[in-house]
C-alpha atoms as a PDB file:
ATOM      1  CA  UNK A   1       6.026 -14.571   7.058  1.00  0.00           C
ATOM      2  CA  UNK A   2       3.279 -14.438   4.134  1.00  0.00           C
ATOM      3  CA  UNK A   3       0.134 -13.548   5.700  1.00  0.00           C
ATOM      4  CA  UNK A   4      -3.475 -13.086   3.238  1.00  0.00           C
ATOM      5  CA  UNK A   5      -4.711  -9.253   3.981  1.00  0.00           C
ATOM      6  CA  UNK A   6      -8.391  -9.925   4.421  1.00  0.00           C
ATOM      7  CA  UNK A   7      -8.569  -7.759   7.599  1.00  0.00           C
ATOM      8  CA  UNK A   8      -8.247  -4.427   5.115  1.00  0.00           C
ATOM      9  CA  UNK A   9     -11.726  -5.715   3.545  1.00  0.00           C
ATOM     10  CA  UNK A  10     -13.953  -5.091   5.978  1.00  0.00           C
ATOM     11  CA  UNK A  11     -12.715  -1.347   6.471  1.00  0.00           C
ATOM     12  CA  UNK A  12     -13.367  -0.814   2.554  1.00  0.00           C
ATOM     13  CA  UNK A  13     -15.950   1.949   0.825  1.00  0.00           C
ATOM     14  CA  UNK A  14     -19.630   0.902   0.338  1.00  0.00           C
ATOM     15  CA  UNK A  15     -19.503   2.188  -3.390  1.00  0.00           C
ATOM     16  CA  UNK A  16     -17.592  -1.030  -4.226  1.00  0.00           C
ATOM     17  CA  UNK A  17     -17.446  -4.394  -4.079  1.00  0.00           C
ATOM     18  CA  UNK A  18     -16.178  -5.639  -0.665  1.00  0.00           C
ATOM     19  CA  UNK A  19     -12.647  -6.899  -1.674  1.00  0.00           C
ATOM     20  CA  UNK A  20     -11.941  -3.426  -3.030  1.00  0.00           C
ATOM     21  CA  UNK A  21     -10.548  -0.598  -1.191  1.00  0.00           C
ATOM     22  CA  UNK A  22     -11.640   2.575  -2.601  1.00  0.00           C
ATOM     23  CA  UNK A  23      -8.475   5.120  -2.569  1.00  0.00           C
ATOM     24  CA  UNK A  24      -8.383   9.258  -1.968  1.00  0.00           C
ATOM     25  CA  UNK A  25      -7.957   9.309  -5.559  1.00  0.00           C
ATOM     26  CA  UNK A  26     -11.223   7.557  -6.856  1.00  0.00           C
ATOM     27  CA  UNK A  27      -9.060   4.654  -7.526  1.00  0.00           C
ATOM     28  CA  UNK A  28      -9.678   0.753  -6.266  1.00  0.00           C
ATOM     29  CA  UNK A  29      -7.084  -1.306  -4.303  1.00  0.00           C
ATOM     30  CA  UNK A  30      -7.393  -5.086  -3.685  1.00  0.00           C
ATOM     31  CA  UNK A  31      -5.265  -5.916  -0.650  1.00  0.00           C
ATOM     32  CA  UNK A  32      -3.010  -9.151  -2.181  1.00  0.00           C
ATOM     33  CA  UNK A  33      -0.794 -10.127   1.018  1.00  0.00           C
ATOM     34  CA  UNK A  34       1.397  -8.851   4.069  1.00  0.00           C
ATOM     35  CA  UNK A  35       5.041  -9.931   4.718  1.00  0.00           C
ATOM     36  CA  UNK A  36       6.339  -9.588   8.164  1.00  0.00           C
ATOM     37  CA  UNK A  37      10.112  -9.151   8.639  1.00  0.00           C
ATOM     38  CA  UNK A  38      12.075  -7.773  11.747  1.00  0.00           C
ATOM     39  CA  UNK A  39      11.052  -4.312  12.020  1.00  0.00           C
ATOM     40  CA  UNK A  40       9.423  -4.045   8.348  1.00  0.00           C
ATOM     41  CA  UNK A  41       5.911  -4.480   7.325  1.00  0.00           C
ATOM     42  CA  UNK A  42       5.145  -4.950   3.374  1.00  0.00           C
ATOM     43  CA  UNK A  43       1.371  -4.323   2.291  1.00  0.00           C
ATOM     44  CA  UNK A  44       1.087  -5.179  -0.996  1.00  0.00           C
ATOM     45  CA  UNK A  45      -1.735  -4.199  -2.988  1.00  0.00           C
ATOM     46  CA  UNK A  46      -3.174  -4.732  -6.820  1.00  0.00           C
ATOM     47  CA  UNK A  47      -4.293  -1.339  -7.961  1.00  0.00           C
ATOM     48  CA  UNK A  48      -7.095  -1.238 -10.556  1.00  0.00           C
ATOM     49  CA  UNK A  49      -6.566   0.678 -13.668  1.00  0.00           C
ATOM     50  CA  UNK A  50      -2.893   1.223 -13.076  1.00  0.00           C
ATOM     51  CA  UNK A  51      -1.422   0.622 -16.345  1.00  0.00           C
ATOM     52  CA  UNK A  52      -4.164   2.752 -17.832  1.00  0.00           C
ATOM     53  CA  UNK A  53      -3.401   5.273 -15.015  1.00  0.00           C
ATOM     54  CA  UNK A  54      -7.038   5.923 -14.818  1.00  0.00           C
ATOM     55  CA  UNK A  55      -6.251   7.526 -10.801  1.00  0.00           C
ATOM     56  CA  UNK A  56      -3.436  10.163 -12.789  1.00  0.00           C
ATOM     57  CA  UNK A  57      -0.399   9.079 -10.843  1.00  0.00           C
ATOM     58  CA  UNK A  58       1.745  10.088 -13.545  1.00  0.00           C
ATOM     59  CA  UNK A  59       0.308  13.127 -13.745  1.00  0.00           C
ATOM     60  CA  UNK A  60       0.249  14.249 -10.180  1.00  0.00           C
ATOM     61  CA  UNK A  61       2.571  12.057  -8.041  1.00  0.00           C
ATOM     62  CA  UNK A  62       0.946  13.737  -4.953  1.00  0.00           C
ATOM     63  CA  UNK A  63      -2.389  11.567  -5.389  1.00  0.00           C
ATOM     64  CA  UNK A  64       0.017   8.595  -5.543  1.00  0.00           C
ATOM     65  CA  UNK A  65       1.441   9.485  -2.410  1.00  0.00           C
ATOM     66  CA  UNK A  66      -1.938  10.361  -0.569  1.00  0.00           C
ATOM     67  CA  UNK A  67      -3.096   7.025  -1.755  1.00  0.00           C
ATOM     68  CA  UNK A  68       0.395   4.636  -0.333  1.00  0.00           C
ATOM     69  CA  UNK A  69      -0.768   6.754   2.658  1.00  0.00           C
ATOM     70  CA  UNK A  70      -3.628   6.125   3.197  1.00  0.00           C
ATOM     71  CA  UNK A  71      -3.071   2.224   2.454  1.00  0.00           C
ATOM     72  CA  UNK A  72      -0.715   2.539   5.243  1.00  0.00           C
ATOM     73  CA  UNK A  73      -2.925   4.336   7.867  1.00  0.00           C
ATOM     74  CA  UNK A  74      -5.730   1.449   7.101  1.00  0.00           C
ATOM     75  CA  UNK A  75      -3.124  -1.133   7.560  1.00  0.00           C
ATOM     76  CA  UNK A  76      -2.527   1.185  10.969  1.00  0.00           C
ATOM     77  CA  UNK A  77      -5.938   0.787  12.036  1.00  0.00           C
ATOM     78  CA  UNK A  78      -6.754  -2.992  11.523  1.00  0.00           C
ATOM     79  CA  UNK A  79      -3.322  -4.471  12.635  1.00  0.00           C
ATOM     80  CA  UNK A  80      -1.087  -4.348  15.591  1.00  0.00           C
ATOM     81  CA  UNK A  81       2.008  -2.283  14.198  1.00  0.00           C
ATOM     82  CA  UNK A  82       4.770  -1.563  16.736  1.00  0.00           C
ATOM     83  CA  UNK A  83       6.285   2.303  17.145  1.00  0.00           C
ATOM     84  CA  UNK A  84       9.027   2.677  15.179  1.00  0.00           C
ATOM     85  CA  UNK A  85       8.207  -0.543  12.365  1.00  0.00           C
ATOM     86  CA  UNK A  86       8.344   0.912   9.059  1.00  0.00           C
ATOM     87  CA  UNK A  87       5.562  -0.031   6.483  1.00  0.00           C
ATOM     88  CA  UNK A  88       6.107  -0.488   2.928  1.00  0.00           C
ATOM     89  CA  UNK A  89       3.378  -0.063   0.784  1.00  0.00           C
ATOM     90  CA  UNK A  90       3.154  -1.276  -3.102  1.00  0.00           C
ATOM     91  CA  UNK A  91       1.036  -0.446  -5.198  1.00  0.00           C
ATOM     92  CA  UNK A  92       1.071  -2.811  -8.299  1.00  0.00           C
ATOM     93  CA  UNK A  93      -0.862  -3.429 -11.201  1.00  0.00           C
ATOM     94  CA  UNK A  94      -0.796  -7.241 -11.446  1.00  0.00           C
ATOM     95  CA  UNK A  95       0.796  -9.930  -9.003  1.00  0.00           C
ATOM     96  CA  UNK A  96       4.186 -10.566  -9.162  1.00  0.00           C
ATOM     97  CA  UNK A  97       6.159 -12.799  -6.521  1.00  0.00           C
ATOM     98  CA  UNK A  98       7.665 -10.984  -3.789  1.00  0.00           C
ATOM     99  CA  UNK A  99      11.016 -10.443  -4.284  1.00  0.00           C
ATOM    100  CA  UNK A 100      11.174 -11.013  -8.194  1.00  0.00           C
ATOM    101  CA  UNK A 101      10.773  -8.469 -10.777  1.00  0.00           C
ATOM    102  CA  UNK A 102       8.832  -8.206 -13.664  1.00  0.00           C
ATOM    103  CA  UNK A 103       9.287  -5.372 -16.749  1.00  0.00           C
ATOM    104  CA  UNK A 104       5.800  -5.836 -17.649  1.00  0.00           C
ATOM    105  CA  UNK A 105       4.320  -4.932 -14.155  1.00  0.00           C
ATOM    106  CA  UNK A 106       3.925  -1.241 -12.648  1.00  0.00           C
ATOM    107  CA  UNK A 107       4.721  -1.405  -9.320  1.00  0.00           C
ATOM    108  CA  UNK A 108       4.917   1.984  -7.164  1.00  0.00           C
ATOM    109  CA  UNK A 109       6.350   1.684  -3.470  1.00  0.00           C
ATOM    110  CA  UNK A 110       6.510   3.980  -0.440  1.00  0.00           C
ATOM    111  CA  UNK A 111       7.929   3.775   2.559  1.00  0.00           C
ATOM    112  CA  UNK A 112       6.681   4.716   6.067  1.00  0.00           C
ATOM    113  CA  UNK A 113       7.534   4.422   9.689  1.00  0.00           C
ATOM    114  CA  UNK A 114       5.209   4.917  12.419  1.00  0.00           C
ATOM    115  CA  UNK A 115       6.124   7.678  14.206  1.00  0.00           C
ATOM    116  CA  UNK A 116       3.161   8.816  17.738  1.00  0.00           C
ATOM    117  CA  UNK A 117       0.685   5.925  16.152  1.00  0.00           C
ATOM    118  CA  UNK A 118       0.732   7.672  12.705  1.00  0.00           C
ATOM    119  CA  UNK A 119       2.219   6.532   9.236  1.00  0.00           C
ATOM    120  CA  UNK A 120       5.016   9.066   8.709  1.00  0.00           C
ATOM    121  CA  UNK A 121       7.378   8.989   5.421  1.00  0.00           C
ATOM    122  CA  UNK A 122      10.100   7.312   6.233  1.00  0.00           C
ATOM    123  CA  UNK A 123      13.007  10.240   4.680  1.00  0.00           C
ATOM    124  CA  UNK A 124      15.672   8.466   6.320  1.00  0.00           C
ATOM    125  CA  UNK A 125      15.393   5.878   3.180  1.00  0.00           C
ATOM    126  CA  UNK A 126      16.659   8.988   0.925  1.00  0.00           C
ATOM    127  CA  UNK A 127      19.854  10.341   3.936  1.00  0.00           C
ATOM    128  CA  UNK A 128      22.287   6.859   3.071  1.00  0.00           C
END
């Protein structure tokens, strides 16, 4: 199921414009749609400046990271996200349709589970 991800809007910084999420890093999200499957959320986002890598991703992977989480944890707090679903979080720099590729496109994913009503990295993704 496709669903539009207005309700992360609201919850966004008052620094810029409404649609935009501002990010740990100083960087701006717009949220672009949520796709529920059994057990698995997918937020996917357009990140601003990405192929420029104005937030320094590629230089520190960490602020990457901090920002997938906290895209997750927002997604936490304005939806209804069972223990134990995991959340997968991209991060991209221009649409592409879900489950197609694209060479042209960055796109940067994470995955989480919620774990005690927090987004928690979901390692077991790295033990098959």
């Amino acid at each position: 199921m496709l669903l539009p991800l207005a309700c992360l809007a609201f919850i966004s910084d008052s620094n810029v414009p409404e649609q935009w999420l501002r990010l740990p890093s100083g960087a701006s999200a717009i949220p672009l749609d949520l796709i529920l499957e059994e057990g698995v959320q997918r937020v996917r986002m357009i990140g601003q400046g990405l192929a420029q890598d104005v937030a320094g991703y590629q230089r520190d992977p960490q602020r990457l990271f901090d920002d997938m989480h906290n895209i997750c944890t927002r997604h936490l707090a304005s939806s209804a996200v069972p223990e134990g679903t995991n959340v997968v979080v991209t991060l991209m720099d221009k649409e592409v349709q879900f489950g197609l590729s694209d060479p042209t496109v960055i796109q940067y994913f994470e995955s989480f589970v919620i774990r005690d009503g927090i987004c928690a990295l979901d390692d077991a993704e790295f033990l098959h």
